[in-house]
PDB file of N, CA and C in Angstrom:
ATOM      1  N   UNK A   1      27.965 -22.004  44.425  1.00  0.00           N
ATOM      2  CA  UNK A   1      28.472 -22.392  45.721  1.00  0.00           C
ATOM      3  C   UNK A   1      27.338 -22.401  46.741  1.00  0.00           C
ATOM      4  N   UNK A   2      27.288 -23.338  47.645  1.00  0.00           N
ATOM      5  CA  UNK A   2      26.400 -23.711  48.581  1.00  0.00           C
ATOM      6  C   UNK A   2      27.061 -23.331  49.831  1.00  0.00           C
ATOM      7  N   UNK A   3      26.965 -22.458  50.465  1.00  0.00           N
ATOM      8  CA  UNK A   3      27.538 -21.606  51.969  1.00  0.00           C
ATOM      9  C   UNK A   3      27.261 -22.470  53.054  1.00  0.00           C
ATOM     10  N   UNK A   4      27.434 -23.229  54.173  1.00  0.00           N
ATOM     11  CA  UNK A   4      27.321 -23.644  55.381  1.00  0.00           C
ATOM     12  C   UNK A   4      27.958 -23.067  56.743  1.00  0.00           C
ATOM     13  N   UNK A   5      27.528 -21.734  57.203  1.00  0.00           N
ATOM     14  CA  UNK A   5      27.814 -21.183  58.114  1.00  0.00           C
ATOM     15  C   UNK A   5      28.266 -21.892  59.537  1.00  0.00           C
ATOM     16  N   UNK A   6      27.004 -22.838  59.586  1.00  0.00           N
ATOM     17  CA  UNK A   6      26.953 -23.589  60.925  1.00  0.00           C
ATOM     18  C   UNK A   6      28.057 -24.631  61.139  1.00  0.00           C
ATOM     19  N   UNK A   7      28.883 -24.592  59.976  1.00  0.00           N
ATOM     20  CA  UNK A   7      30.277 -25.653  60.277  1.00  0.00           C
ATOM     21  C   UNK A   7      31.510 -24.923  61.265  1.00  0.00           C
ATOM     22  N   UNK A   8      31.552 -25.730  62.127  1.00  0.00           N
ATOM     23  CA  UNK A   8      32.797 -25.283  63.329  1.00  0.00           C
ATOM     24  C   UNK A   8      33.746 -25.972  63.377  1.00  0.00           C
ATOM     25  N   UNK A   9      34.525 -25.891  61.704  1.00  0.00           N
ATOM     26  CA  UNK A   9      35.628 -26.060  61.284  1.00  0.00           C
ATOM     27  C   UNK A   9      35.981 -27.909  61.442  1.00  0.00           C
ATOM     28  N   UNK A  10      35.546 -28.396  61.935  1.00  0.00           N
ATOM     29  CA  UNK A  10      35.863 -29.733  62.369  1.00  0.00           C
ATOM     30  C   UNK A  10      35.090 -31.061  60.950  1.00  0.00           C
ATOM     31  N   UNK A  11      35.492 -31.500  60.581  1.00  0.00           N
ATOM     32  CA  UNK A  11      35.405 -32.548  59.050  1.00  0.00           C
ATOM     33  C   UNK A  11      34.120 -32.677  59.624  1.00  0.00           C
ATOM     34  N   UNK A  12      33.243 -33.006  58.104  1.00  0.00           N
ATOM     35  CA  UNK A  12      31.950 -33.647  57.700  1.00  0.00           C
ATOM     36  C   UNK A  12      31.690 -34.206  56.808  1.00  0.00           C
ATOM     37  N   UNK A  13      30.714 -34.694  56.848  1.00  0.00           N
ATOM     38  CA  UNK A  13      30.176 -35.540  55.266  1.00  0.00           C
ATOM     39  C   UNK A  13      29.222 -35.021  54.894  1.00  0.00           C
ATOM     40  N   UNK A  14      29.430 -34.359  53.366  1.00  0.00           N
ATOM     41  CA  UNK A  14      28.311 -33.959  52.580  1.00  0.00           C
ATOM     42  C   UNK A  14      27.934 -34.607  51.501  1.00  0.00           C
ATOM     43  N   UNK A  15      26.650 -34.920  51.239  1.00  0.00           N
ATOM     44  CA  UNK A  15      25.899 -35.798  50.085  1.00  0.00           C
ATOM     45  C   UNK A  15      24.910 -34.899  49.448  1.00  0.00           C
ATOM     46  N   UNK A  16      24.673 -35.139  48.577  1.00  0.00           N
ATOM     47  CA  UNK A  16      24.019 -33.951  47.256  1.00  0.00           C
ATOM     48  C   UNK A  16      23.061 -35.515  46.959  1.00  0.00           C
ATOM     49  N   UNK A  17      21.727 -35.224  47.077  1.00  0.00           N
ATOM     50  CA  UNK A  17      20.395 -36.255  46.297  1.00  0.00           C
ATOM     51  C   UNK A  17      19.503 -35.053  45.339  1.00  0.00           C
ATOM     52  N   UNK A  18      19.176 -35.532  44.664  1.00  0.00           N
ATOM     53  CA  UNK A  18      17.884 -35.309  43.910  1.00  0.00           C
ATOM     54  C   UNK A  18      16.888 -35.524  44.465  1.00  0.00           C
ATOM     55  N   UNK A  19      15.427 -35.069  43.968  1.00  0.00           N
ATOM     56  CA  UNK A  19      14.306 -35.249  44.514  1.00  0.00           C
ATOM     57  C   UNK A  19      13.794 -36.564  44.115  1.00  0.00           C
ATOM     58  N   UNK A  20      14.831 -37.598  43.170  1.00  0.00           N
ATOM     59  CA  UNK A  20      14.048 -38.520  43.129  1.00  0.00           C
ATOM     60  C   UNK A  20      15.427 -39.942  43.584  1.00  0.00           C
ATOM     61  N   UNK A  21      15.862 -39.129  44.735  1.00  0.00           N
ATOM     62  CA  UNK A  21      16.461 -39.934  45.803  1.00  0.00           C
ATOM     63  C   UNK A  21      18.075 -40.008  45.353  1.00  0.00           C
ATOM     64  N   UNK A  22      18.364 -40.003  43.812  1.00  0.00           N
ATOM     65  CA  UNK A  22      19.954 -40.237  42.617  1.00  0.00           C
ATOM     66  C   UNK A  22      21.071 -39.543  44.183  1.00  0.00           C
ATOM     67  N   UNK A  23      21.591 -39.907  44.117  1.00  0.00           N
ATOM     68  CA  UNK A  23      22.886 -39.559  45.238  1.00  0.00           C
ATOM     69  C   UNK A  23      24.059 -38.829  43.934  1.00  0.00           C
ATOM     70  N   UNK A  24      24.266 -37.399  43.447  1.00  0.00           N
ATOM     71  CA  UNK A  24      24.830 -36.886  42.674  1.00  0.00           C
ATOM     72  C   UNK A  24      25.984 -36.700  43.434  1.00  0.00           C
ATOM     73  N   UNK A  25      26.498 -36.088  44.976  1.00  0.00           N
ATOM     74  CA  UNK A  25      28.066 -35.838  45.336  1.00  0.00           C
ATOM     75  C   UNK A  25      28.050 -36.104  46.475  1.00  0.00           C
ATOM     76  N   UNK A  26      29.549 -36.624  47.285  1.00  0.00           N
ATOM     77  CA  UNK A  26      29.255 -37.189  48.505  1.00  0.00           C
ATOM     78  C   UNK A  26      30.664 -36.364  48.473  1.00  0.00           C
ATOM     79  N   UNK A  27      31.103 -36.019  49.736  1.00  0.00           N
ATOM     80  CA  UNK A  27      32.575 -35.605  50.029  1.00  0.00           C
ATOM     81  C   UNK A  27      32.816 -35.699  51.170  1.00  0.00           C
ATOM     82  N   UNK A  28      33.845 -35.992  52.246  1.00  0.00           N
ATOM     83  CA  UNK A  28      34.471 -35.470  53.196  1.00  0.00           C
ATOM     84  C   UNK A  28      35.427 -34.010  53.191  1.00  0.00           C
ATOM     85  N   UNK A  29      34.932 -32.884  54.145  1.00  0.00           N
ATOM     86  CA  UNK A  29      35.939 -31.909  53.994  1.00  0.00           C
ATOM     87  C   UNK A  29      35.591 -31.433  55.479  1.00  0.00           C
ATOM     88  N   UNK A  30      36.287 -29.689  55.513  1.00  0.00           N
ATOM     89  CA  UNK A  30      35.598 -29.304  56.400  1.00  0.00           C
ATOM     90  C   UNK A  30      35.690 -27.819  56.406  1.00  0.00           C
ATOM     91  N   UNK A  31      35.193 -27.579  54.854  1.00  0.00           N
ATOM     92  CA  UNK A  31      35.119 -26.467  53.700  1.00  0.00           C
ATOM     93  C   UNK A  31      34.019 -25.505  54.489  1.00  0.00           C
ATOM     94  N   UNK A  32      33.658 -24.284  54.039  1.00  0.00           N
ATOM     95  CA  UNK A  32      32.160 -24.118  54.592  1.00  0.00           C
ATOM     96  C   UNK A  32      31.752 -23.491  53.246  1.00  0.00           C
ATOM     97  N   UNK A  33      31.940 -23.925  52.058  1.00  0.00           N
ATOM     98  CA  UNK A  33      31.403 -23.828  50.654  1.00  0.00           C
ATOM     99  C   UNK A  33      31.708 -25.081  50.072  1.00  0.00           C
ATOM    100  N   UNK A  34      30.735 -25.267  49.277  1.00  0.00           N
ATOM    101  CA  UNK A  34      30.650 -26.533  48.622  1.00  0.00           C
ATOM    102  C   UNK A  34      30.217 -26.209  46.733  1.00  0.00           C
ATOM    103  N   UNK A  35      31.559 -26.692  45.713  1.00  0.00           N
ATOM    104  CA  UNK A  35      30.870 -26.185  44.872  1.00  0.00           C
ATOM    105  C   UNK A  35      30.341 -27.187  43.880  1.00  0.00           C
ATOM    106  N   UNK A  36      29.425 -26.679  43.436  1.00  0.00           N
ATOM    107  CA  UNK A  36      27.999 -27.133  42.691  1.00  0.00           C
ATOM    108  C   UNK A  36      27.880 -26.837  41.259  1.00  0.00           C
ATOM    109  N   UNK A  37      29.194 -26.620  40.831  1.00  0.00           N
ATOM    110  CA  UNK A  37      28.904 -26.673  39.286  1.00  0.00           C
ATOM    111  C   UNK A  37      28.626 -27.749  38.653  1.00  0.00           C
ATOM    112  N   UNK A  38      28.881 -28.556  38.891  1.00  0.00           N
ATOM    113  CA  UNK A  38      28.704 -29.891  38.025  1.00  0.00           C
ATOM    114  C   UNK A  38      27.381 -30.727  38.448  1.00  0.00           C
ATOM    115  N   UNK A  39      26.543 -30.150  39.227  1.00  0.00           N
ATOM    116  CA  UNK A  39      25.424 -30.426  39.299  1.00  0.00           C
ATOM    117  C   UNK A  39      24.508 -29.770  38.008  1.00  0.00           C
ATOM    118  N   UNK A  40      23.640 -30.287  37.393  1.00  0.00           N
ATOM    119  CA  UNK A  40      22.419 -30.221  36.385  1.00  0.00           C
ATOM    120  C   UNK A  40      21.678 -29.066  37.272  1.00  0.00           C
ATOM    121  N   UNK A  41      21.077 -28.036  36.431  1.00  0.00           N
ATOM    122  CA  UNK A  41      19.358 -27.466  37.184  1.00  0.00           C
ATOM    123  C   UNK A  41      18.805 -28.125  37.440  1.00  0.00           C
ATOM    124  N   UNK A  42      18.416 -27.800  38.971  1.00  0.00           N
ATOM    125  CA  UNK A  42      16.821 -28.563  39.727  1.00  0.00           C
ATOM    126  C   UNK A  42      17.006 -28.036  40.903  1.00  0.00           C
ATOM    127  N   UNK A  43      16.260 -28.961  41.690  1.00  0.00           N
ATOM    128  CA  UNK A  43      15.839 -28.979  43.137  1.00  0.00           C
ATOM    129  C   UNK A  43      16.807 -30.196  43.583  1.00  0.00           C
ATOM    130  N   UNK A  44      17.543 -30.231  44.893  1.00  0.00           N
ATOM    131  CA  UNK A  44      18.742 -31.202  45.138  1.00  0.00           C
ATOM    132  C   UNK A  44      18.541 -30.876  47.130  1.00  0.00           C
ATOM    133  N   UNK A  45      18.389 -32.308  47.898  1.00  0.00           N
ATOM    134  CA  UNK A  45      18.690 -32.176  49.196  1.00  0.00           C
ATOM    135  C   UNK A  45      19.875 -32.620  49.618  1.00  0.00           C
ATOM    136  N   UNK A  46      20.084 -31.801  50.275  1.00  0.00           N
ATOM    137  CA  UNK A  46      21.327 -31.625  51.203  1.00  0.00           C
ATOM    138  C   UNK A  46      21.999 -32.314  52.532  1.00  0.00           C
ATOM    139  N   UNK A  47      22.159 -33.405  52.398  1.00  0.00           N
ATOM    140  CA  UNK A  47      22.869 -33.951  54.128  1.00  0.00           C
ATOM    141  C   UNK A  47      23.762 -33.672  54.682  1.00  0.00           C
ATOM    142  N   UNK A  48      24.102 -32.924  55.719  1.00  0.00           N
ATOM    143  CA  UNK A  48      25.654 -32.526  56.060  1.00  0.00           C
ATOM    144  C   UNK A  48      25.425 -33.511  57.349  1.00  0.00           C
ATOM    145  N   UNK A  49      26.538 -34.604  57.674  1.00  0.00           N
ATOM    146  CA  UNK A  49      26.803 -35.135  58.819  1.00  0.00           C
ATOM    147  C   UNK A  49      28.374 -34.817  59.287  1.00  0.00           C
ATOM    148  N   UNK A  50      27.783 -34.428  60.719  1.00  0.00           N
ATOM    149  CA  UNK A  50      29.287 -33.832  61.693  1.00  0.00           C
ATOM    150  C   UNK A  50      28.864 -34.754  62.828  1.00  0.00           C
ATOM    151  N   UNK A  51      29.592 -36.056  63.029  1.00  0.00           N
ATOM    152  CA  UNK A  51      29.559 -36.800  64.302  1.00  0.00           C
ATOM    153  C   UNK A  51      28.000 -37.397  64.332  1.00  0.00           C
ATOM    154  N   UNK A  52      27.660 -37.452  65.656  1.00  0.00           N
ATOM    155  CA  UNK A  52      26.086 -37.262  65.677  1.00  0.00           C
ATOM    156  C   UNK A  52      25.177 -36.767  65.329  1.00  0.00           C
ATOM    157  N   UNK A  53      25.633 -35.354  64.668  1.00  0.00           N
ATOM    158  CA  UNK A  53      24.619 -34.477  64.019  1.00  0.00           C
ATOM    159  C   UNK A  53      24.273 -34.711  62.850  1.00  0.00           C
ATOM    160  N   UNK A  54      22.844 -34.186  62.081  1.00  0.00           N
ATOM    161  CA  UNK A  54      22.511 -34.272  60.929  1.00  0.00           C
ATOM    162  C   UNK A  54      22.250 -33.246  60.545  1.00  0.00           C
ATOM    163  N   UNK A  55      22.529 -32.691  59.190  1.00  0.00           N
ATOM    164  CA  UNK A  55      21.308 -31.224  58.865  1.00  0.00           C
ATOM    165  C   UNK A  55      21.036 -31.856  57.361  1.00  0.00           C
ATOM    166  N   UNK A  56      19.784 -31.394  56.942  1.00  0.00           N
ATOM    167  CA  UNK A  56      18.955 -31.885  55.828  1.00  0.00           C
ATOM    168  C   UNK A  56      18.535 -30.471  55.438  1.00  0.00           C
ATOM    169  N   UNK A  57      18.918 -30.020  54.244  1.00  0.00           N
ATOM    170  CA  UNK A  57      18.277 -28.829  53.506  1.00  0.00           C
ATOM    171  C   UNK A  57      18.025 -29.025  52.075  1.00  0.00           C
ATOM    172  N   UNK A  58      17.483 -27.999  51.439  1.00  0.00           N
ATOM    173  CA  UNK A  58      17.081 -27.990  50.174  1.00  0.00           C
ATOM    174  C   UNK A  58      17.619 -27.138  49.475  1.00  0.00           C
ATOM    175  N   UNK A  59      18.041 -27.120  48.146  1.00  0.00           N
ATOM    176  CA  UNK A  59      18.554 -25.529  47.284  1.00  0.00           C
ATOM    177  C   UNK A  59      18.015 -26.022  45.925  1.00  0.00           C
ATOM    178  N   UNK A  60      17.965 -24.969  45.125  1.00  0.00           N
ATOM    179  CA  UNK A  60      17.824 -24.954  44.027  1.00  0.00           C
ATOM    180  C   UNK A  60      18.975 -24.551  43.367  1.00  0.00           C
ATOM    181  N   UNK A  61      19.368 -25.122  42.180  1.00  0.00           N
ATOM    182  CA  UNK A  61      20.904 -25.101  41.445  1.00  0.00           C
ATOM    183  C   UNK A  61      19.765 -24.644  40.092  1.00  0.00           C
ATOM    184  N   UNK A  62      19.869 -23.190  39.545  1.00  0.00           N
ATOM    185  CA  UNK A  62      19.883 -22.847  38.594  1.00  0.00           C
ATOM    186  C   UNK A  62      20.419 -23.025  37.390  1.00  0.00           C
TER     187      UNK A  62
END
């Protein structure tokens, strides 16, 4: 599970890429865990869009 604290309850769009750009999960919710089992091991960036905002992070899925 991938935690997003900074969500203030109100819907977003989350997209799951690879480092070599593959778009693996896209969702609308307005969860503040996101789960990640069905992602492969690696390195995977993170887009969360809420309205105007963007956040871009990185995790590693063991």
């Amino acid at each position: 599970m991938v935690n997003g604290n900074w969500i203030n309850g109100l819907p977003y769009t989350v997209t799951v890429y690879d480092v070599l750009g593959k778009m693996h999960l896209t969702q609308n919710t307005n969860a503040t865990t996101l789960d990640i089992s069905i992602l492969t091991p690696g390195l995977y960036v993170l887009r969360l869009q809420q309205g105007d905002k963007t956040y871009y992070g990185r995790f590693v899925k063991e």
